[in-house]
Protein backbone atom coordinates (compact mmCIF):
# COMPACT_ATOMS: atom_id res chain seq x y z
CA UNK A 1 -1.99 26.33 15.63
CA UNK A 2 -0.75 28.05 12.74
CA UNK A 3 2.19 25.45 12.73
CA UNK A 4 -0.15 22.75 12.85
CA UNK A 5 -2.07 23.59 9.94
CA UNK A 6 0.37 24.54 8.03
CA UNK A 7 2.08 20.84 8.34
CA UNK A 8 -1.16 19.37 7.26
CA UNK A 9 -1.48 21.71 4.35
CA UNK A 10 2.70 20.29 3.15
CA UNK A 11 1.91 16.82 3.86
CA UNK A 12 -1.83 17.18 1.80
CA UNK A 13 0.55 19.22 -1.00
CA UNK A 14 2.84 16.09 -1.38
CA UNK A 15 -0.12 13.47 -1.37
CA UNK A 16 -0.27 13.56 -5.13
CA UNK A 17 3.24 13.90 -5.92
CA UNK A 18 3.91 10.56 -3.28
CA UNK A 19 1.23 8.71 -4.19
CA UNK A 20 2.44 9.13 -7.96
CA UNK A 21 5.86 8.41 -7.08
CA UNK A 22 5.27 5.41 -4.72
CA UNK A 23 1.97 3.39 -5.03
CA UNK A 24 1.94 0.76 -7.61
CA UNK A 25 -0.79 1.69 -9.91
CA UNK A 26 0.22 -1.17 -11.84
CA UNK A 27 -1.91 -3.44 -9.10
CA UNK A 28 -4.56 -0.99 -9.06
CA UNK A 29 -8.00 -2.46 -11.13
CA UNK A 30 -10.53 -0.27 -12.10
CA UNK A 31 -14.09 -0.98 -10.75
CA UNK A 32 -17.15 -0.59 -13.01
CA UNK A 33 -20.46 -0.26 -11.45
CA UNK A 34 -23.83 0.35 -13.44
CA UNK A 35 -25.87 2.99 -11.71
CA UNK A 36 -28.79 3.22 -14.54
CA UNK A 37 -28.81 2.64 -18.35
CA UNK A 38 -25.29 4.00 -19.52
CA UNK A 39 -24.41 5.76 -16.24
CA UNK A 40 -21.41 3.94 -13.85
CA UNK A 41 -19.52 4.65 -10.86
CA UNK A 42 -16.15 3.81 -11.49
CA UNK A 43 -13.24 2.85 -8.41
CA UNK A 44 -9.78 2.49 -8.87
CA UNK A 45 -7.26 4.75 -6.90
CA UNK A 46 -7.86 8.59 -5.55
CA UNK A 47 -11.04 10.32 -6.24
CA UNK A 48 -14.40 8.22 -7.56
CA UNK A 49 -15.64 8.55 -10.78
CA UNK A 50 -18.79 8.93 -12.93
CA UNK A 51 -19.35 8.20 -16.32
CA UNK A 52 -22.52 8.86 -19.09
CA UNK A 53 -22.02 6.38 -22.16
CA UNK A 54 -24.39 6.78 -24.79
CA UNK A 55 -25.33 7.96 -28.59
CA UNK A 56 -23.42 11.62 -27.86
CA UNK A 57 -20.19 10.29 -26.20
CA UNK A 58 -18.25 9.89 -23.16
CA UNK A 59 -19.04 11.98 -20.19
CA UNK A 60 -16.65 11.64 -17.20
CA UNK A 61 -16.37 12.64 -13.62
CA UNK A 62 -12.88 13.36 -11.94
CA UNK A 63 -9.76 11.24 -13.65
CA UNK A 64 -7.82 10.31 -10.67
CA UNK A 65 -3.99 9.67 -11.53
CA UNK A 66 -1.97 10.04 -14.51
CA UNK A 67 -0.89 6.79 -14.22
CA UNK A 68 -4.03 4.53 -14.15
CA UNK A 69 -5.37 6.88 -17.05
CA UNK A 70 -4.75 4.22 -19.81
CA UNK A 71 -6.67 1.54 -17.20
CA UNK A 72 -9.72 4.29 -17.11
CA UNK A 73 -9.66 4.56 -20.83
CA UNK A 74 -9.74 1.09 -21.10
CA UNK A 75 -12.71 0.61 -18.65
CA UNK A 76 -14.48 3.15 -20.70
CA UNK A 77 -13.84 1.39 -23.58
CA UNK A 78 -15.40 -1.65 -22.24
CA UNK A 79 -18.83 -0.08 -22.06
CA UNK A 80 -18.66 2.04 -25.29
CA UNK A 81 -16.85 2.92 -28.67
CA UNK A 82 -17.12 6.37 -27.86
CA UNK A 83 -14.57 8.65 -26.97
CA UNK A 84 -14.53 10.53 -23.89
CA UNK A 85 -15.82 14.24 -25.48
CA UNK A 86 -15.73 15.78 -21.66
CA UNK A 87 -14.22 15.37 -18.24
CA UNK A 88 -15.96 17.38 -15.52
CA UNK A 89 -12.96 17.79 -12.39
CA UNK A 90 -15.32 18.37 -9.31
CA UNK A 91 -12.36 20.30 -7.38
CA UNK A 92 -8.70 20.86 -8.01
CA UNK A 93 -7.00 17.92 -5.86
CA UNK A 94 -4.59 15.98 -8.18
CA UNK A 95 -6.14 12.52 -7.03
CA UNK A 96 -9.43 14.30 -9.25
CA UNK A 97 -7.16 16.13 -11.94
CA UNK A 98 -4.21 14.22 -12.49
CA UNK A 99 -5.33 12.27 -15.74
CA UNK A 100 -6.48 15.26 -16.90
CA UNK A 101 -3.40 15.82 -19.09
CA UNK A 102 -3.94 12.06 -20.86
CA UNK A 103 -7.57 12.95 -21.25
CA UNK A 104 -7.07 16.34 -22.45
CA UNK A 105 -4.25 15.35 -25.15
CA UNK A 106 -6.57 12.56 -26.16
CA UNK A 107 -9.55 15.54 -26.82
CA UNK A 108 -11.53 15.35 -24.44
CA UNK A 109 -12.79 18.77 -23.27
CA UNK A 110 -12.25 19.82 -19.44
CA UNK A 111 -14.90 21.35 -17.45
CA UNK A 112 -14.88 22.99 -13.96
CA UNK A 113 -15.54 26.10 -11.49
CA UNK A 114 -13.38 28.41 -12.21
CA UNK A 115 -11.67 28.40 -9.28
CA UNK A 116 -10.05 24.98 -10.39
CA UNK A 117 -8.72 26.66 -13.23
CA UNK A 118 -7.44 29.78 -11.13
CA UNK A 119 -5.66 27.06 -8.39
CA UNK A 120 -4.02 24.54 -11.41
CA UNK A 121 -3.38 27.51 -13.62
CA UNK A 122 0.67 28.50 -13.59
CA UNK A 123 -0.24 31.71 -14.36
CA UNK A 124 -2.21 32.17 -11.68
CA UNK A 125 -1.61 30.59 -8.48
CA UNK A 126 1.23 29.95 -6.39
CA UNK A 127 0.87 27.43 -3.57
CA UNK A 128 2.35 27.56 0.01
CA UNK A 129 5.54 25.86 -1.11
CA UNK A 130 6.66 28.52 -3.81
CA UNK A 131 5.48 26.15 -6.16
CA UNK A 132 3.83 27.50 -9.00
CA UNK A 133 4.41 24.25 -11.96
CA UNK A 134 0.64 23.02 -10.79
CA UNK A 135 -0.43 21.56 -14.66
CA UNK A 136 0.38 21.32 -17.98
CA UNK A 137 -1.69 24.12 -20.47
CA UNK A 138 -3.47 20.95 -21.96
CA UNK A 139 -4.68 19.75 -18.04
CA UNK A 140 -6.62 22.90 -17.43
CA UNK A 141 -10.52 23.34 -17.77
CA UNK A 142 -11.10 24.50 -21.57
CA UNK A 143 -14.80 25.87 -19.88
CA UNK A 144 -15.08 27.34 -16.54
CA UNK A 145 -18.42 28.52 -14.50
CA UNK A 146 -19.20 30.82 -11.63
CA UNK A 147 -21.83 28.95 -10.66
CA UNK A 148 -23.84 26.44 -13.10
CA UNK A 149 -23.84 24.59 -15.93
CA UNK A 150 -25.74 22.34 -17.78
CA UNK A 151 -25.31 19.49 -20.60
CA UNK A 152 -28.13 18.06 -22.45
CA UNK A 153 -25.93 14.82 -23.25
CA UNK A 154 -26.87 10.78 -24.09
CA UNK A 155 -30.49 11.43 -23.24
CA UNK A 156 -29.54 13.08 -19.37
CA UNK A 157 -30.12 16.70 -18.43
CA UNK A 158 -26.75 16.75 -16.24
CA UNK A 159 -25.88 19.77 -14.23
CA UNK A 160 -22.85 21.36 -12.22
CA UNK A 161 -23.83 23.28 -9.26
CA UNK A 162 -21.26 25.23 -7.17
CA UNK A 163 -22.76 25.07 -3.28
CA UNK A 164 -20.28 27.51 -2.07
CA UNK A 165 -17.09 27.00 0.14
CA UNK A 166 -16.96 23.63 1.26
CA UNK A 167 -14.32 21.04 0.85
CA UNK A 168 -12.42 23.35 -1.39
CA UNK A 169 -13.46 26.97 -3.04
CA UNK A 170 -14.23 25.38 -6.13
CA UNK A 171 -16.24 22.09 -5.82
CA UNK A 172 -19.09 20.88 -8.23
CA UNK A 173 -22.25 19.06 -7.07
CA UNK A 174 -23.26 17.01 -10.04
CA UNK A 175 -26.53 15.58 -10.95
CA UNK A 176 -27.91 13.35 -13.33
CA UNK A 177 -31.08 14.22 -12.95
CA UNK A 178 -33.27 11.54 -15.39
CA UNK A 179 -31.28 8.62 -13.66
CA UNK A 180 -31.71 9.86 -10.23
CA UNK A 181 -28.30 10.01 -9.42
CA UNK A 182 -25.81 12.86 -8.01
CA UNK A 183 -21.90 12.79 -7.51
CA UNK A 184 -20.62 15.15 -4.62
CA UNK A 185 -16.99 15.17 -5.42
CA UNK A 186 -15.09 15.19 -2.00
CA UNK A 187 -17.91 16.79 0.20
CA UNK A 188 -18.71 13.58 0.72
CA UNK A 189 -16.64 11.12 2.30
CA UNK A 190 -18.92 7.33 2.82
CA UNK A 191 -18.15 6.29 6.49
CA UNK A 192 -15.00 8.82 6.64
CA UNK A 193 -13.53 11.63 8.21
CA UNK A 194 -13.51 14.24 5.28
CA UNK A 195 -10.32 16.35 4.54
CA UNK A 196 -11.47 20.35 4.32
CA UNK A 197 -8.74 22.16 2.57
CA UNK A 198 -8.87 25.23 4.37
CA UNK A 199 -5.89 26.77 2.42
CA UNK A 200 -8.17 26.20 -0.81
CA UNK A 201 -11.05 27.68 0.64
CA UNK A 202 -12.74 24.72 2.44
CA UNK A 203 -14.68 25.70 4.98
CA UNK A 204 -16.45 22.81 7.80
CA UNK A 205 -19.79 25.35 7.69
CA UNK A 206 -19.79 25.21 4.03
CA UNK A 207 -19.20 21.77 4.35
CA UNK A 208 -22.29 20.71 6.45
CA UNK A 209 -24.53 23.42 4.21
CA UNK A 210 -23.45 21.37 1.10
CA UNK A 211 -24.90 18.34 2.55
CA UNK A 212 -27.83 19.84 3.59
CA UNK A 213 -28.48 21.15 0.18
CA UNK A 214 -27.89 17.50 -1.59
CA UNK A 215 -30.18 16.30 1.49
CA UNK A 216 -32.96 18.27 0.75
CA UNK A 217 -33.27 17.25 -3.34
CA UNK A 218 -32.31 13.37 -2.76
CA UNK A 219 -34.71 10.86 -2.11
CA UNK A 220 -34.69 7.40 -0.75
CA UNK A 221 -33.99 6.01 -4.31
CA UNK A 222 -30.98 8.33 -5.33
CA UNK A 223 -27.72 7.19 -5.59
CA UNK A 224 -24.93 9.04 -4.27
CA UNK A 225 -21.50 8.89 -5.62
CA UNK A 226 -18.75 9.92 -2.62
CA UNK A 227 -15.18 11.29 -3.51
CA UNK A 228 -14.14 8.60 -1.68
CA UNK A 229 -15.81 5.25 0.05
CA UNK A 230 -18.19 3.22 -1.24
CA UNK A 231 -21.94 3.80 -3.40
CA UNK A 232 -23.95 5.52 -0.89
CA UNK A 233 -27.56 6.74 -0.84
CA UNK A 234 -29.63 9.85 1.72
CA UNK A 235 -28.69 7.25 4.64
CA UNK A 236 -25.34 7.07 4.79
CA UNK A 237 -25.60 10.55 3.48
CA UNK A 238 -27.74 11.77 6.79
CA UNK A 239 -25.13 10.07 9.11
CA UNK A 240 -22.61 11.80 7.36
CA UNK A 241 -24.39 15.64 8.01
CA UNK A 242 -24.94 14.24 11.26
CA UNK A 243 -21.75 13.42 12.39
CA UNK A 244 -20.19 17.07 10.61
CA UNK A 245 -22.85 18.56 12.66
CA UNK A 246 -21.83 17.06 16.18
CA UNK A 247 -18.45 17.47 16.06
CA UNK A 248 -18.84 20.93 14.86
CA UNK A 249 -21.29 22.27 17.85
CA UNK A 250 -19.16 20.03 20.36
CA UNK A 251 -15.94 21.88 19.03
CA UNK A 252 -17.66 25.23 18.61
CA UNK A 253 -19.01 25.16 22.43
CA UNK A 254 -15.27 24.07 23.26
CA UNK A 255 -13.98 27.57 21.38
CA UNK A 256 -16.45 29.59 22.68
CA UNK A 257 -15.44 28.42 26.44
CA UNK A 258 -11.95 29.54 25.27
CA UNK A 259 -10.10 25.94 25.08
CA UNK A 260 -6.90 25.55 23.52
CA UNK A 261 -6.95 22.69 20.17
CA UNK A 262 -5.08 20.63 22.90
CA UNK A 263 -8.01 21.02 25.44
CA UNK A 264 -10.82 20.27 22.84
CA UNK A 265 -8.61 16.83 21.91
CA UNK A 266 -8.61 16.13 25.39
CA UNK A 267 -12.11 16.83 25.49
CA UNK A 268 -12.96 13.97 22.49
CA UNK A 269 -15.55 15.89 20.67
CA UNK A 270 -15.65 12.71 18.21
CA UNK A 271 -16.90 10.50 21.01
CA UNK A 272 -19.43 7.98 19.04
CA UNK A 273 -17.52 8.43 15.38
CA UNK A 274 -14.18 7.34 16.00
CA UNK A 275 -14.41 4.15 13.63
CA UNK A 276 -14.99 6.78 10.59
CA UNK A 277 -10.92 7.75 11.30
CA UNK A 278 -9.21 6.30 8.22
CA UNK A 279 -5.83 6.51 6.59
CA UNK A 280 -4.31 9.92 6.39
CA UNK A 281 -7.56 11.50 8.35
CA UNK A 282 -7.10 10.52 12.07
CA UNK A 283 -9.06 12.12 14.79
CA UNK A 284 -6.46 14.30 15.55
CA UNK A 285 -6.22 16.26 12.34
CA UNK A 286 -9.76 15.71 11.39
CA UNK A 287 -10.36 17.80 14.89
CA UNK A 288 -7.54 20.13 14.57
CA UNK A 289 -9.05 20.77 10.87
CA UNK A 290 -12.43 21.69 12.34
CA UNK A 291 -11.06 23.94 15.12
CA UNK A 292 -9.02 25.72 12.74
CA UNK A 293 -11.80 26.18 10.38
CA UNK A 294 -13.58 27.61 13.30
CA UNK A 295 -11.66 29.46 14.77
CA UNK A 296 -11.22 31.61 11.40
């Protein structure tokens, strides 16, 4: 087990650094959707973004890769002449952080739990790999928060709530709470398997009680902005907490009969959400994630 998890936590370690080094951001386009009167979701490559345009300035959500920053400054540009003033990094993952650099040189002030700061921070942290180069000085948050934080910003009262452990130890729920609209950073995967980064606190409980929290604020008129997939709303969002929920009793009744991770695969405890294994998160890991998260 320990071997197991510890291959998955290397191969999510490199996903940046690869992704950087081979995807060709230069076909990557930048996807501009209008959520409300200067409030978008915007999709290019990695983490989903938000972004508030209006008399005060640029407010953005996550900043996916260094490389497609100059093709997100552009797309801002393209709905305003203001500069972006702050970028908001929901968790630490460098498909959410990695333009944070650009942005931050450009003066743009970066927000985030302080945990985020604590796991990017050189000073600070030193990942499984003896790695300790995780940003530049001018990448980290400028403003951290235990908790919450608020921004009374182009006409939107928009607030950062921490919900606990969940897909990391330092996510933000953010809501925009005039427009109706809420961005859950990667404790929200639309029609996926999520990734739970145990080693960075993640935690499948926290994961489902982060969802339950968003589900009992939203309404059948929010929008709901995904780390990754498509513009959702408290549907897909339900069938989401629904399907955490499932597979976590099925694979908690298979622990507590004393089954081995190879048993409980055996034993298919994602019978019924199969399709929602994309990419990187098969059923196998996405299982052997849950087990170990479990099991601790």
């Amino acid at each position: 087990m320990r071997i197991f998890r510890f291959a998955v936590v290397l191969l999510l370690l490199a996903l940046p650094l690869t992704a950087t080094a081979q995807r060709d951001f230069d076909a990557v386009e930048i996807q501009t959707i209008e959520l409300a009167d200067g409030l978008y979701m915007l999709i290019g490559a990695g983490g989903n973004m938000g972004l508030s345009v209006g008399e005060d300035g640029a407010f953005l959500i996550d900043d996916q890769f260094a490389p497609l920053s100059d093709k997100i400054m552009a797309a801002v540009a393209a709905v305003t002449d203001a500069k972006v003033e702050f970028v908001l990094n929901t968790h630490w993952h460098g498909d959410h952080t990695g333009g944070n650099e650009p942005f931050g040189e450009a003066g743009a002030l970066i927000v985030a739990h302080e945990n985020v700061r604590r796991r990017m921070d050189p000073a600070t942290f030193t990942d499984v790999m003896g790695n300790s180069n995780q940003a530049a000085a001018v990448a980290l948050p400028v403003v951290t928060f235990s908790q919450d934080v608020s921004f009374w910003w182009n006409g939107e009262h928009i607030e950062a709530h921490h919900p606990g452990r969940g897909h990391t130890d330092g996510d933000s729920v953010v809501w925009f709470h005039e427009a109706n609209v809420v961005h859950m950073g990667d404790n929200f995967f639309v029609g996926m398997f999520p990734y739970i980064d145990l080693d960075s606190g993640g935690s499948v409980d926290g994961m489902i009680s982060t969802s339950e929290y968003v589900l009992g604020l939203v309404d059948e008129s929010t929008k709901i902005i995904g780390g990754h997939g498509p513009l959702a709303g408290i549907v897909q969002l339900r069938a989401f907490h629904e399907m955490l929920t499932t597979v976590r009793d099925r694979i908690q009744g298979h622990i507590d009969e004393g089954m081995s991770l190879e048993e409980v695969l055996e034993a298919a405890p994602t019978a019924g959400y199969d399709e929602m294994a994309t990419g990187f998160m098969s059923v196998e890991r996405f299982v052997g994630i849950v087990y170990q998260s479990l099991s601790e």
